[in-house]
Structures are given as C-alpha cells and as structure tokens.
Protein backbone atom coordinates (compact mmCIF):
# COMPACT_ATOMS: atom_id res chain seq x y z
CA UNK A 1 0.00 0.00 0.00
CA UNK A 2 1.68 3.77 -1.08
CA UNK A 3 1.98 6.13 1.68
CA UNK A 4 -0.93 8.71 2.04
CA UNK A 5 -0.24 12.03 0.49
CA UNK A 6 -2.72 14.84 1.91
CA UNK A 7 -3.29 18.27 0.66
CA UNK A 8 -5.57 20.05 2.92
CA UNK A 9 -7.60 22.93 1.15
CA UNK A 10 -8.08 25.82 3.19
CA UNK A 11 -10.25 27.86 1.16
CA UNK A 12 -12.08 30.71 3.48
CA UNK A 13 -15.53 30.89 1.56
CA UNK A 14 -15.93 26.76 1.63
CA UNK A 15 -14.68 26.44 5.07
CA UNK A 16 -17.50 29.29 6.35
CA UNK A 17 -19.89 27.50 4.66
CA UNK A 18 -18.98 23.96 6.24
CA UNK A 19 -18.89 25.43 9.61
CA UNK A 20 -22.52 27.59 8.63
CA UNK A 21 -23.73 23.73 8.17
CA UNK A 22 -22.17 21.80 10.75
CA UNK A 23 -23.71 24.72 13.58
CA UNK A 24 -27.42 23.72 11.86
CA UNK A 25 -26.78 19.73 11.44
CA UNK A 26 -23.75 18.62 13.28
CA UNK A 27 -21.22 16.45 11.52
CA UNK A 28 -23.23 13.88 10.85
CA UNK A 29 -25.28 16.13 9.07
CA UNK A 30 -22.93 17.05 6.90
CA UNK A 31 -21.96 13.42 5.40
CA UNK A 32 -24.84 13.76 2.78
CA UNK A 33 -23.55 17.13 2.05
CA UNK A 34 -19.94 15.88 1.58
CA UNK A 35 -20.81 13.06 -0.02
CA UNK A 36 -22.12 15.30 -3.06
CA UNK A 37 -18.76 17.41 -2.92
CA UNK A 38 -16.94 14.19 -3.03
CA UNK A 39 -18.27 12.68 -6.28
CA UNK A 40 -18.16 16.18 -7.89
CA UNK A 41 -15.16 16.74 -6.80
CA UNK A 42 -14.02 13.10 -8.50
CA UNK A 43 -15.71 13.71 -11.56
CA UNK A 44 -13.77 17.81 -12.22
CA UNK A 45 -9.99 15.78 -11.10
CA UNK A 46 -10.73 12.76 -13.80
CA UNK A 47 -11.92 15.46 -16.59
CA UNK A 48 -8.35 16.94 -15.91
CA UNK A 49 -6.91 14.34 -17.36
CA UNK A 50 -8.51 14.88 -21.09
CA UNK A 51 -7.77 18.72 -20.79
CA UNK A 52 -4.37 18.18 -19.32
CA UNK A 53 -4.57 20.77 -16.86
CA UNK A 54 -3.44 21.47 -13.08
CA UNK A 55 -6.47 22.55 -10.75
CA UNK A 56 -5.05 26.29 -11.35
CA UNK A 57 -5.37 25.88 -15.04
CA UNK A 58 -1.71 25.10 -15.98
CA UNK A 59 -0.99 23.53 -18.48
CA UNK A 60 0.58 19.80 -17.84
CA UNK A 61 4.68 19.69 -18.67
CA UNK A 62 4.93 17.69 -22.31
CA UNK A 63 5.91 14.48 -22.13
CA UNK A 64 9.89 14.10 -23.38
CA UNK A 65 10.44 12.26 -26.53
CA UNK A 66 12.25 9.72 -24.74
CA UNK A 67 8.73 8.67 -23.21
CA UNK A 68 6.77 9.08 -26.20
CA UNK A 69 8.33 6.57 -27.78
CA UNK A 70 7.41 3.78 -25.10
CA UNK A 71 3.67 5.58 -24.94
CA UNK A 72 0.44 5.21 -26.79
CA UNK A 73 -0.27 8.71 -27.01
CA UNK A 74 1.16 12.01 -26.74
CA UNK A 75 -0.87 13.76 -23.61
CA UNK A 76 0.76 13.36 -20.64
CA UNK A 77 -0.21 11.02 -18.04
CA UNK A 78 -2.51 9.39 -20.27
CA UNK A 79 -1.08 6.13 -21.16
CA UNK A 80 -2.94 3.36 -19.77
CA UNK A 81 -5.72 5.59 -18.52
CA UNK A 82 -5.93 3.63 -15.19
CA UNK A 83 -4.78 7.02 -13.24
CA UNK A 84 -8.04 8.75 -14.63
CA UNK A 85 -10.06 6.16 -14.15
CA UNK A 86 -9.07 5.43 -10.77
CA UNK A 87 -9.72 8.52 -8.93
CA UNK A 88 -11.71 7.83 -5.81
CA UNK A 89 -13.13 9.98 -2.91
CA UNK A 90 -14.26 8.68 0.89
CA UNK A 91 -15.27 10.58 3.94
CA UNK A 92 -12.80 10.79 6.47
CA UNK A 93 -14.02 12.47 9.75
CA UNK A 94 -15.76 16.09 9.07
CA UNK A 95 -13.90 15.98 5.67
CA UNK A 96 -14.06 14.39 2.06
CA UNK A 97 -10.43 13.32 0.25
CA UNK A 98 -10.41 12.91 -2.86
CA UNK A 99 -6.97 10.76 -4.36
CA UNK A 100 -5.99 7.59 -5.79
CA UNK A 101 -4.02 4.43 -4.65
CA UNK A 102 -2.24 3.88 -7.41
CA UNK A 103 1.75 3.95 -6.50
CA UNK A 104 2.88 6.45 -8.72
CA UNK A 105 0.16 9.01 -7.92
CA UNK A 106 2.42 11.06 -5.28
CA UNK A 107 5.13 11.30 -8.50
CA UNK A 108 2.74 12.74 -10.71
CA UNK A 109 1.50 15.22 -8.63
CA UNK A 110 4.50 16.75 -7.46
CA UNK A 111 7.35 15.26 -9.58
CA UNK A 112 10.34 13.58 -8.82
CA UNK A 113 14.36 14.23 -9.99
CA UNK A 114 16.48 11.29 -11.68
CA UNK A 115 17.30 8.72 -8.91
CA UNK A 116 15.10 10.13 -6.17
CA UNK A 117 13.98 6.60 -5.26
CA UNK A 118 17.07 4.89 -5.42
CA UNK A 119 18.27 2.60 -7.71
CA UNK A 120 17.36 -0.63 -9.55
CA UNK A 121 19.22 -4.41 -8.87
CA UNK A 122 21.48 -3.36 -11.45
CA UNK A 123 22.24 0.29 -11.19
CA UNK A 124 19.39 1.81 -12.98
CA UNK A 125 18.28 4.99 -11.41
CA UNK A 126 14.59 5.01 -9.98
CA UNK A 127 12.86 6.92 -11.97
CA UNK A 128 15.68 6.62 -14.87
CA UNK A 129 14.78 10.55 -15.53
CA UNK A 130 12.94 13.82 -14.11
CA UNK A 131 9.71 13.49 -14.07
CA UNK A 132 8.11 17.09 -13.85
CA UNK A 133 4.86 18.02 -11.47
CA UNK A 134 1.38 17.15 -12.98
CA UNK A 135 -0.85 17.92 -10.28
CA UNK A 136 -4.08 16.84 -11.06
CA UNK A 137 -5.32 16.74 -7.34
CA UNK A 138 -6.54 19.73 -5.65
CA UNK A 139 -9.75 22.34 -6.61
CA UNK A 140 -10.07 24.70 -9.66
CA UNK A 141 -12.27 28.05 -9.13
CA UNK A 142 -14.78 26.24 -10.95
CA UNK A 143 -14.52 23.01 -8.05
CA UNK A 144 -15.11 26.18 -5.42
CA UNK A 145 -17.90 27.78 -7.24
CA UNK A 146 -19.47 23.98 -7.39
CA UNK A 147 -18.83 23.25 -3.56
CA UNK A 148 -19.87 26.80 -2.55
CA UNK A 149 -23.24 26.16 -4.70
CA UNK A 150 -23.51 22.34 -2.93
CA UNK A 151 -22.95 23.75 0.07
CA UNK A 152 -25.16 26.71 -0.50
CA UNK A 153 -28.48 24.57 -1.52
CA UNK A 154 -27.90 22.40 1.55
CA UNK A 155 -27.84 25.77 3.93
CA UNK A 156 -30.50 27.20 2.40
CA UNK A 157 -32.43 23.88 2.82
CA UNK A 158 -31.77 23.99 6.61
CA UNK A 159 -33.00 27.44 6.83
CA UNK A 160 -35.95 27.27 5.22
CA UNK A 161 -36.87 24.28 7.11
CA UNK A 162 -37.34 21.82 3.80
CA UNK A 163 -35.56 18.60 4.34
CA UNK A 164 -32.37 18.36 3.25
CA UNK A 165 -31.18 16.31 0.74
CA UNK A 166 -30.08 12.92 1.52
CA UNK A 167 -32.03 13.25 4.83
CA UNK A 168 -35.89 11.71 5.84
C-alpha cells in the first residue's frame, strides 16, 4: 500500500460554509452534504486528465520524446488511462479526500528528480529521468464555485426548514 499524500484545502468561503452547516446539522449532518462534494469533486480531477490541466489551469509539462516513444499517445499522463479512471473519494471524519491508490500518484502530482527513489538491482536509477509536477489533485475556481453552490443549496435547505437532501 503507497503512503498517504494529503493536501488540505483551506479555502475561506468553503470552510465558512462547512462550519454555517455543521452549527445547523452537526457532523453527521454534513456526510450527505460531503458526499455530493466528493463525487463532484471526483468527476472535475478525472476530466483533468482529457484537458491536461493542473487545478489552477496550468498547463501539464509535455511528455519528453524519450517517453513518447514507449507511450500510446502524446498527452501526458494518459497512457494506460488507469490514473483517470481510478480517482476515488471517501469521507474521512468532518472531511471528504479525494486521491488515488495507485503507486505512482504522489510522482505525478509533485514530480520527482532522476534517482530520487534509489536505484534498480542493477544500477538503474529510480525513476531513470525527471519526471516534472502534474498535479491533477486539488480544486479549480470552478470546483469552489461547485462546492460553494452544494454547500449553499444544503444551507438554504436547513433554513428554510425543507428537508435536506439525503435526509428523511
């Protein structure tokens, strides 16, 4: 199992609007609400992956030749598709993480330099070259705008006194 990278968003709006939630349903209140933040959140980091494109709106690094000869095709991180595909989200406490399992996630996002994880049985260097930051994880203006509106609907839900979704 890969270690557990965390990135912990800190936004000011989102994290106001949590805490406007939890006061009016209590955390487990807001596991329907996070729930809904989680698989949108999912959906925005996998869609990344065709536009090639940090959360910020960056541009991924190009792939080096030297990879695109051993590659299907020429957008980065997109040659078996299994990163993509594979992006997951859970609950965890009064939070929602979004991520993947898959080994080489952590190199993606943030890159690694020539030999940074040691060497192979016969000398190789691990990874044999620099492999530049692709971050894929993390939230776009557009993720805040969609968790401020989630987030939104549920509050005003609670203070109009409708049920709330994902709640009888």
């Amino acid at each position: 199992m890969a270690d557990k990278i965390t990135l912990n968003y800190t936004g000011a709006d989102i994290l106001a609007a949590l805490r406007r939630l939890h006061a009016g349903l209590g955390s487990a209140g807001l596991r329907p609400a996070l729930a809904e933040i989680g698989e949108e959140l999912a959906e925005s980091t996998r869609q990344r992956f065709s536009a090639g494109r940090a959360p910020d709106g960056e541009p991924w690094a190009e792939n080096e030749m030297s990879t695109l000869l051993g590659k299907r095709g020429a957008k980065p991180l997109i040659n078996s598709g299994l990163l993509a595909e594979q992006i997951f989200w859970r609950l965890a406490g009064d939070g929602v993480e979004i991520g993947s399992a898959h080994i080489y996630a952590g190199t993606q996002q943030f890159g690694a330099e020539k030999g940074q994880y040691g060497r192979t049985a016969r000398g190789a260097p691990i990874p044999w070259g620099d492999i530049p930051a692709r971050p894929f994880l993390g939230l776009s203006a557009a993720d805040e705008q969609a968790v401020l509106g989630i987030l939104g609907d549920y509050i005003a839900e609670l203070a109009g006194g409708g049920e709330i979704r994902g709640w009888k």
